[in-house]
C-alpha atoms as a PDB file:
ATOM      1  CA  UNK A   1      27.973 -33.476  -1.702  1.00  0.00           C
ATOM      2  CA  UNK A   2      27.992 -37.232  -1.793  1.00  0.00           C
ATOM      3  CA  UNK A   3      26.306 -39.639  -3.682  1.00  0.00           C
ATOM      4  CA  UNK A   4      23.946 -40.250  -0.719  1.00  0.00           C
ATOM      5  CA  UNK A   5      23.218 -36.375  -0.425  1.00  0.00           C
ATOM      6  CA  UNK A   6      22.093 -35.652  -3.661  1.00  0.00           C
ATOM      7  CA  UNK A   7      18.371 -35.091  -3.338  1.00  0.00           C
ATOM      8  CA  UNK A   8      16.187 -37.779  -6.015  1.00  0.00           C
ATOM      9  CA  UNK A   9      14.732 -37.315  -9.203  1.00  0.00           C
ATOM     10  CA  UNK A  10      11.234 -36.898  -7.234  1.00  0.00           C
ATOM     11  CA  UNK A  11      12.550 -34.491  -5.166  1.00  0.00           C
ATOM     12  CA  UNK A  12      14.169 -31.910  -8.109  1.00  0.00           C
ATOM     13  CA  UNK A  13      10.687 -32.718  -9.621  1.00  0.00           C
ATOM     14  CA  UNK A  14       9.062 -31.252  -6.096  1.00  0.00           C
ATOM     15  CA  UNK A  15      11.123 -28.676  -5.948  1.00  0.00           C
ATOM     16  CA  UNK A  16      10.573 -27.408  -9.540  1.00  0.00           C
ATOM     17  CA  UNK A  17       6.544 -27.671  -9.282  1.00  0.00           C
ATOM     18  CA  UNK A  18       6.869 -25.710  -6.254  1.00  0.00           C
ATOM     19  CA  UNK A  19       8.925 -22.771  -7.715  1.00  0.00           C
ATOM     20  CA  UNK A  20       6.780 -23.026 -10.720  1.00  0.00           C
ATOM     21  CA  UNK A  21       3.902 -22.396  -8.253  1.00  0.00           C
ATOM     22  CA  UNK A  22       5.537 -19.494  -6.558  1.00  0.00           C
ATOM     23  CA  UNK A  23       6.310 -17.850 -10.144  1.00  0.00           C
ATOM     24  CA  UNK A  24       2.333 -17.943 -11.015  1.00  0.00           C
ATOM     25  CA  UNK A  25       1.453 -16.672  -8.149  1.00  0.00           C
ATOM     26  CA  UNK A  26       3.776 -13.075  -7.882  1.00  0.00           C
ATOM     27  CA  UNK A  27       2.369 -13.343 -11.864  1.00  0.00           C
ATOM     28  CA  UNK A  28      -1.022 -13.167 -10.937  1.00  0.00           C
ATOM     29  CA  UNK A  29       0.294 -10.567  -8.520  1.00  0.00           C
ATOM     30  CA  UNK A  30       2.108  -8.104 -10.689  1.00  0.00           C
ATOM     31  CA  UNK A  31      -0.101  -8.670 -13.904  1.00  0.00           C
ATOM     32  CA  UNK A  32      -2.352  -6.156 -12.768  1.00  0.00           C
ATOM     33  CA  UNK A  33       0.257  -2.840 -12.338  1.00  0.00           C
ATOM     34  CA  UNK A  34       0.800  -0.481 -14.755  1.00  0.00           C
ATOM     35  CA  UNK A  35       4.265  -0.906 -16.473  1.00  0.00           C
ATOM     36  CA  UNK A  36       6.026   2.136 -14.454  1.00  0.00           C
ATOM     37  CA  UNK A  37       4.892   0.167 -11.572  1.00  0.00           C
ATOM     38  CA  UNK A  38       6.597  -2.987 -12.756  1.00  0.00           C
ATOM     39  CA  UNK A  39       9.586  -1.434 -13.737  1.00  0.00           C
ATOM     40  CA  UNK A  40       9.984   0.490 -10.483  1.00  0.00           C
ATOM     41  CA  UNK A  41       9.135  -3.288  -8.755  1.00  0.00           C
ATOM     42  CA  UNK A  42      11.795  -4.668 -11.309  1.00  0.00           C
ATOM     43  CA  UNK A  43      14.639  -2.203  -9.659  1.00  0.00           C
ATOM     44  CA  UNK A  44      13.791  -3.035  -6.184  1.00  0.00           C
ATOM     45  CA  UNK A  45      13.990  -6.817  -7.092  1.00  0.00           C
ATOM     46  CA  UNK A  46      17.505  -6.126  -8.327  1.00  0.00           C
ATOM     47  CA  UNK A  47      18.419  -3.897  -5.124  1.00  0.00           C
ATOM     48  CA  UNK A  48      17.421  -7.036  -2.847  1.00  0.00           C
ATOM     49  CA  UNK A  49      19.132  -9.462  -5.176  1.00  0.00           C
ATOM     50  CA  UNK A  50      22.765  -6.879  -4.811  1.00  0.00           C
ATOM     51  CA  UNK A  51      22.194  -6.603  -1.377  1.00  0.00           C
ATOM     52  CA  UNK A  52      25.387  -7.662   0.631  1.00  0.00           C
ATOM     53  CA  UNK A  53      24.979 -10.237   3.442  1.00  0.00           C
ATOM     54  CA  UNK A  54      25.178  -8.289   6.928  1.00  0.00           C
ATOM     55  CA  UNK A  55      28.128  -8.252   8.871  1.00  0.00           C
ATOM     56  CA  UNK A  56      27.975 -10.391  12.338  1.00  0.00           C
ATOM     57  CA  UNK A  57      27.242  -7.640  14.626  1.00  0.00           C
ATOM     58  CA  UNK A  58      24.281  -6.850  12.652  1.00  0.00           C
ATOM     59  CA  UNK A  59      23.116 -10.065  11.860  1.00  0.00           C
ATOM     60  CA  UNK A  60      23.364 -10.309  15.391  1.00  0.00           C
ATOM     61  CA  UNK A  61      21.007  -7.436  16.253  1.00  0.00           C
ATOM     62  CA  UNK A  62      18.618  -8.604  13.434  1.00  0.00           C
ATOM     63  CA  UNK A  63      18.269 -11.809  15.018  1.00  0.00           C
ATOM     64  CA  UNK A  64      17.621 -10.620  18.644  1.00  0.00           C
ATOM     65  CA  UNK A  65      14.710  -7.977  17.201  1.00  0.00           C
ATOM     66  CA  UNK A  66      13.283 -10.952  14.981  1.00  0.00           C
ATOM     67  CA  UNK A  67      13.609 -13.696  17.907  1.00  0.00           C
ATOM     68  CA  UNK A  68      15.100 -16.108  15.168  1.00  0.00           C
ATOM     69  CA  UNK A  69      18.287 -16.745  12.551  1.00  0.00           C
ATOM     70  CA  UNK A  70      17.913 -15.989   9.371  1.00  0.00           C
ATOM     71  CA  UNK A  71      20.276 -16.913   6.855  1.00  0.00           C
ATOM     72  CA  UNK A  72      21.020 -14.480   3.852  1.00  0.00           C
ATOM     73  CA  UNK A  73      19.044 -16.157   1.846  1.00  0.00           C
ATOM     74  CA  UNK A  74      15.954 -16.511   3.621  1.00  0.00           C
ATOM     75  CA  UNK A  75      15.978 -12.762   4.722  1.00  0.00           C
ATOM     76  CA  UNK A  76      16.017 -11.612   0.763  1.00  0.00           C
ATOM     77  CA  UNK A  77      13.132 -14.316   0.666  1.00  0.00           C
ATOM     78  CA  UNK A  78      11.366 -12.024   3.511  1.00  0.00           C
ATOM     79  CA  UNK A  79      12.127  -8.985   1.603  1.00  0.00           C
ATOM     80  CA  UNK A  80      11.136 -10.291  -1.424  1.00  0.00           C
ATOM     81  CA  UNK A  81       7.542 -11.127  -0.261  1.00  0.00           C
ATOM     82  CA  UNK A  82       7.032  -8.071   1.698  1.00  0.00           C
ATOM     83  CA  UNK A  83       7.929  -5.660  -1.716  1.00  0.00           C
ATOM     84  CA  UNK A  84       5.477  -8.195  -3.585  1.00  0.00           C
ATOM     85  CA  UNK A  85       2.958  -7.628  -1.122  1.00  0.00           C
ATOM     86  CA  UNK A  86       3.233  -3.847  -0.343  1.00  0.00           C
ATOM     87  CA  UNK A  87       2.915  -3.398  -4.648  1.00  0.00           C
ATOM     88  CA  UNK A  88       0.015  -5.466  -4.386  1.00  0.00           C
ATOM     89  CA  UNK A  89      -1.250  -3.726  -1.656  1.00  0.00           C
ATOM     90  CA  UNK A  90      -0.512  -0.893  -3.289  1.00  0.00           C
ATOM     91  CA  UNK A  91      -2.671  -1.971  -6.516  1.00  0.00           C
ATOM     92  CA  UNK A  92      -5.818  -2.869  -4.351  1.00  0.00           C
ATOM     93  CA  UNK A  93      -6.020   0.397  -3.094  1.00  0.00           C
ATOM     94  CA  UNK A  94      -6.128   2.001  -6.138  1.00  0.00           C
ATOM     95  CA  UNK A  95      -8.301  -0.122  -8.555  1.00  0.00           C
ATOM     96  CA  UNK A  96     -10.996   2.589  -8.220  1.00  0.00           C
ATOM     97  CA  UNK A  97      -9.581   5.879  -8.795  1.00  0.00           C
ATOM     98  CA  UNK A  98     -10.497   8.625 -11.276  1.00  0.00           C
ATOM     99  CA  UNK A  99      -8.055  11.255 -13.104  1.00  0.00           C
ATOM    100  CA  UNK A 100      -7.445  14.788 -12.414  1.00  0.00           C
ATOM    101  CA  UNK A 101      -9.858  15.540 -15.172  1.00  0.00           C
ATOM    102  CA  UNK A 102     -11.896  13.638 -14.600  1.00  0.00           C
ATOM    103  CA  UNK A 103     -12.448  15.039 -10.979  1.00  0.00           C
ATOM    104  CA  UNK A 104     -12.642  18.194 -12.742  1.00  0.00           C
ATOM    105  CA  UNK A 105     -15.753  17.152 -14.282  1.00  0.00           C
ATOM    106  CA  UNK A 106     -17.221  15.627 -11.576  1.00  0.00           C
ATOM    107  CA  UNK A 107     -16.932  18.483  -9.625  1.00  0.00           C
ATOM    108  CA  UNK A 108     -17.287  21.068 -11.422  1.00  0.00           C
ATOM    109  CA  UNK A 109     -20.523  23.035 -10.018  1.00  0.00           C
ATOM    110  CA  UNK A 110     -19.006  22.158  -6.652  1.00  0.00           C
ATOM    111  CA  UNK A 111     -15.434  24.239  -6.531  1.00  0.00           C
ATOM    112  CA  UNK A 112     -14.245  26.865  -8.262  1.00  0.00           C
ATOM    113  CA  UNK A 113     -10.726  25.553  -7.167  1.00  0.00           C
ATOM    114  CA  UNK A 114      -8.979  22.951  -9.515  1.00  0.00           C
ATOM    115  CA  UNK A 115      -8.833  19.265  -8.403  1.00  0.00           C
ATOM    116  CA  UNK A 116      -5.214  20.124  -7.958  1.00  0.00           C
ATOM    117  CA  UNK A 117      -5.605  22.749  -6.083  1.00  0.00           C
ATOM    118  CA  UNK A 118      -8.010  21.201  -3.512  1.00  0.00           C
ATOM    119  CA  UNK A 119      -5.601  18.427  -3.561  1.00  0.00           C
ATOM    120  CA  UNK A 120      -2.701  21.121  -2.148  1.00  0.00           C
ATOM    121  CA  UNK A 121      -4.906  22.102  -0.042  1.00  0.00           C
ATOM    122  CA  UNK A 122      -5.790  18.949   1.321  1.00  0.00           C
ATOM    123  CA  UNK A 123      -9.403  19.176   0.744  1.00  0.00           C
ATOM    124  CA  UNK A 124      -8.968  15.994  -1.901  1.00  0.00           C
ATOM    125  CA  UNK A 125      -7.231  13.126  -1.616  1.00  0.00           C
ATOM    126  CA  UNK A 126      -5.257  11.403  -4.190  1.00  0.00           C
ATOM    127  CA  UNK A 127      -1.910   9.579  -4.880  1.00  0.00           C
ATOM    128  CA  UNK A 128       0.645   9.722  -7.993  1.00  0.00           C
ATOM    129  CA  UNK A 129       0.799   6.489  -9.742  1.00  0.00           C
ATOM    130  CA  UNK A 130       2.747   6.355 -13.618  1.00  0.00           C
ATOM    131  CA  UNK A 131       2.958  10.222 -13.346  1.00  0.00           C
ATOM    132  CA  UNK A 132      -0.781  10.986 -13.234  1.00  0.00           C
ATOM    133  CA  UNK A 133      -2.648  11.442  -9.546  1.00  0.00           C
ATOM    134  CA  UNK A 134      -5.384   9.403  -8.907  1.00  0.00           C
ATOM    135  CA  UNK A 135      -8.353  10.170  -6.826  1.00  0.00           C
ATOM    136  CA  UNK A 136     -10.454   7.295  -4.969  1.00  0.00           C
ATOM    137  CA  UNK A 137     -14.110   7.306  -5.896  1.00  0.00           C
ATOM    138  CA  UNK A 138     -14.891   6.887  -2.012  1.00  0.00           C
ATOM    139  CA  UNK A 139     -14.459  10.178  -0.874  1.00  0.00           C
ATOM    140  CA  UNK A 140     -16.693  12.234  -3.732  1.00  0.00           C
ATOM    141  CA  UNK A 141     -20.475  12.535  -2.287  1.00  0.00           C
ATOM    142  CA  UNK A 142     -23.216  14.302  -4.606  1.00  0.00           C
ATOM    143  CA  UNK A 143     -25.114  15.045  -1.503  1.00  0.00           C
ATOM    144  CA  UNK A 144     -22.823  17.527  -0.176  1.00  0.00           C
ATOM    145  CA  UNK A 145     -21.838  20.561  -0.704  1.00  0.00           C
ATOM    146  CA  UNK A 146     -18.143  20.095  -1.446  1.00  0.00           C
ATOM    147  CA  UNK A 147     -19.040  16.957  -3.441  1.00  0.00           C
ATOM    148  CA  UNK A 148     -17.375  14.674  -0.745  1.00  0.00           C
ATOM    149  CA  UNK A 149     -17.969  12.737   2.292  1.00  0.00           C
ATOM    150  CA  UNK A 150     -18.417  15.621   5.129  1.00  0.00           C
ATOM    151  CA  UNK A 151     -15.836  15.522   7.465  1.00  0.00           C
ATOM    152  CA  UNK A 152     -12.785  14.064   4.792  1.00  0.00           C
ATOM    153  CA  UNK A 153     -11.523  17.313   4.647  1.00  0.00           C
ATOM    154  CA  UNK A 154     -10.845  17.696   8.254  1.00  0.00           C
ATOM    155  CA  UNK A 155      -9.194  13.827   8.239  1.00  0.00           C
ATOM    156  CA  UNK A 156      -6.903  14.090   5.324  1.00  0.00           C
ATOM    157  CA  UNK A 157      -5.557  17.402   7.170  1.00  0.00           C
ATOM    158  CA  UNK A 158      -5.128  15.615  10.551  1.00  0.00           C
ATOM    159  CA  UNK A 159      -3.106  12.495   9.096  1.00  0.00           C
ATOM    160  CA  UNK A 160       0.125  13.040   9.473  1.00  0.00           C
ATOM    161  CA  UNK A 161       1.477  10.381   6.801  1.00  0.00           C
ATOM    162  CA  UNK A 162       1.497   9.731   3.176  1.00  0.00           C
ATOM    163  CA  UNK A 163      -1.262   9.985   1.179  1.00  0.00           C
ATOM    164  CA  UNK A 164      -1.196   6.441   0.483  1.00  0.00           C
ATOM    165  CA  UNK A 165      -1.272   5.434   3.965  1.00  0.00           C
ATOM    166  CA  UNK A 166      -4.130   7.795   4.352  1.00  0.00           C
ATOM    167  CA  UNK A 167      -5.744   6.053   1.834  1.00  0.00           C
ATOM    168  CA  UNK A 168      -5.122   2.065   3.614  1.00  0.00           C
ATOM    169  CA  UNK A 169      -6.178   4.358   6.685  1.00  0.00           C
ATOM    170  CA  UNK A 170      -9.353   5.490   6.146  1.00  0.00           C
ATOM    171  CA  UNK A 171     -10.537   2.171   4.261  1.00  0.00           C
ATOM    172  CA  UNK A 172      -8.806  -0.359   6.746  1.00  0.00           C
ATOM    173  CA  UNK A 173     -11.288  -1.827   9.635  1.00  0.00           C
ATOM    174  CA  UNK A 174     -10.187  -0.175  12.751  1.00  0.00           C
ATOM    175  CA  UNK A 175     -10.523  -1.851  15.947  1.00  0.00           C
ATOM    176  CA  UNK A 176     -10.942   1.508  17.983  1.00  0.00           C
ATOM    177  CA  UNK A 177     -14.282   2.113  15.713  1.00  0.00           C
ATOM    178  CA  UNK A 178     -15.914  -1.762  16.296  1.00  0.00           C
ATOM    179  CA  UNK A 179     -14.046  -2.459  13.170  1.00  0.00           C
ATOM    180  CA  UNK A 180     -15.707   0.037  11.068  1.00  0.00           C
ATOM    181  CA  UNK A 181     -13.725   1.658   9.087  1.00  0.00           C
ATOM    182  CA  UNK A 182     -12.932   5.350   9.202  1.00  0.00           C
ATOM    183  CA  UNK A 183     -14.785   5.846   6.247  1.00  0.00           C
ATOM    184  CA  UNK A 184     -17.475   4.543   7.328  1.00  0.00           C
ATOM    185  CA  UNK A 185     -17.456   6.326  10.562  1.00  0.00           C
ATOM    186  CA  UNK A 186     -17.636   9.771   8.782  1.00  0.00           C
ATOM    187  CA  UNK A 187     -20.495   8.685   6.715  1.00  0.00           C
ATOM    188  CA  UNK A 188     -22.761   7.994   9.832  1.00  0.00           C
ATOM    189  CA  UNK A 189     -21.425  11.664  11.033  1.00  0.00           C
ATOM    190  CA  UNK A 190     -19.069  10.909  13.732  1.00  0.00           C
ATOM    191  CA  UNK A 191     -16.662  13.831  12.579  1.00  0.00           C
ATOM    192  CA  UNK A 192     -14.962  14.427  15.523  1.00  0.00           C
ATOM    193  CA  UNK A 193     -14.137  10.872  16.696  1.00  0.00           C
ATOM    194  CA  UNK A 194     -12.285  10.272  13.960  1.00  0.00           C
ATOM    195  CA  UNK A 195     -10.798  13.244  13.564  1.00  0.00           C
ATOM    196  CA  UNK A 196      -9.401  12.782  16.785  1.00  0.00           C
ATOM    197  CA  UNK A 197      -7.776   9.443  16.216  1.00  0.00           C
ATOM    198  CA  UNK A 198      -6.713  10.699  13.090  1.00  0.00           C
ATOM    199  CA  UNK A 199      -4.463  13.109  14.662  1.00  0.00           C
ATOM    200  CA  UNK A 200      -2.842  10.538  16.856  1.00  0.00           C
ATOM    201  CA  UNK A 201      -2.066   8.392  13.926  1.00  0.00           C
ATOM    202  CA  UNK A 202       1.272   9.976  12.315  1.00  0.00           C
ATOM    203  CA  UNK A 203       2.474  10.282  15.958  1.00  0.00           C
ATOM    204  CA  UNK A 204       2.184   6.141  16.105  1.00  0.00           C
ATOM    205  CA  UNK A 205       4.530   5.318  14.008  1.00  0.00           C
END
């Protein structure tokens, strides 16, 4: 690099603000995870990091699918943000969870089957975070008999995905329900219309 090349004072000063930026914001991001969850984030930030740049024939195919180049850098960039964003993601979704015994409690003039148990049988839902499951607070209603939302049972059986995607599922606006959510759709008592999309839904992707 030449003299002339050599970028100014103001513009290392620029550059460092907006790093500094960057590193505050996946902060704010990760602060919230539990520390398995940050250590399992912390390995898949080295695995991008040791990636090895693609060879030309698949850089080649990568770039026809994405309709643009990407250099090696920017496509760790890319994965970087999408891991930060699928953890954080990840976090949103289960902010309001209770424990397996605490389920236990809650239900326990409801079932004589464990949560566990209703969870193998896919009349609960929950997902495994630091070793424990945890169970979203959405789906438990006093009102019914089975102490949750009527109709959950028959949805969690018909998705044919993880039980974290069921979770974004059911809880995501969905376009094919006037952008109510699933959720919402069993609570007004339209069972079988999202039961029936909820079949279709592992065969989508």
């Amino acid at each position: 690099m030449s003299v002339i090349d050599k970028p100014t004072v103001d513009e290392n000063t620029r550059s460092g603000k907006y790093e500094l930026e960057v590193l505050n914001q996946v902060k704010d991001l990760i602060q919230p995870m539990s520390e398995d969850t940050k250590k399992h984030l912390n390995e898949r930030f080295k695995d991008i990091a040791r990636q090895p740049c693609p060879n030309p024939e698949e850089q080649s195919i990568a770039d026809a699918i994405a309709g643009k180049t990407y250099s090696p850098e920017e496509r760790k960039e890319l994965a970087l943000v999408n891991l930060i964003n699928s953890f954080s993601q990840r976090a949103k979704l289960l902010q309001d969870t209770i424990s397996t015994p605490q389920v236990a409690k809650l239900l326990s003039s409801r079932s004589r089957q464990t949560p566990l148990d209703r969870l193998k049988n896919k009349t609960l839902l929950a997902v495994k975070d630091s070793g424990q499951w945890k169970y979203p607070l959405w789906q438990f209603d006093p009102e019914e008999e089975n102490g949750v939302v009527q109709g959950l049972p028959e949805t969690i059986q018909s998705l044919n995905v993880s039980n974290l995607a069921k979770v974004s599922w059911l809880t995501r606006p969905n376009p094919r329900f006037d952008n109510h959510t699933p959720l919402e759709m069993l609570k007004k008592g339209e069972i079988k219309q999202v039961v029936n999309e909820a079949v279709g839904v592992g065969l989508a992707q």
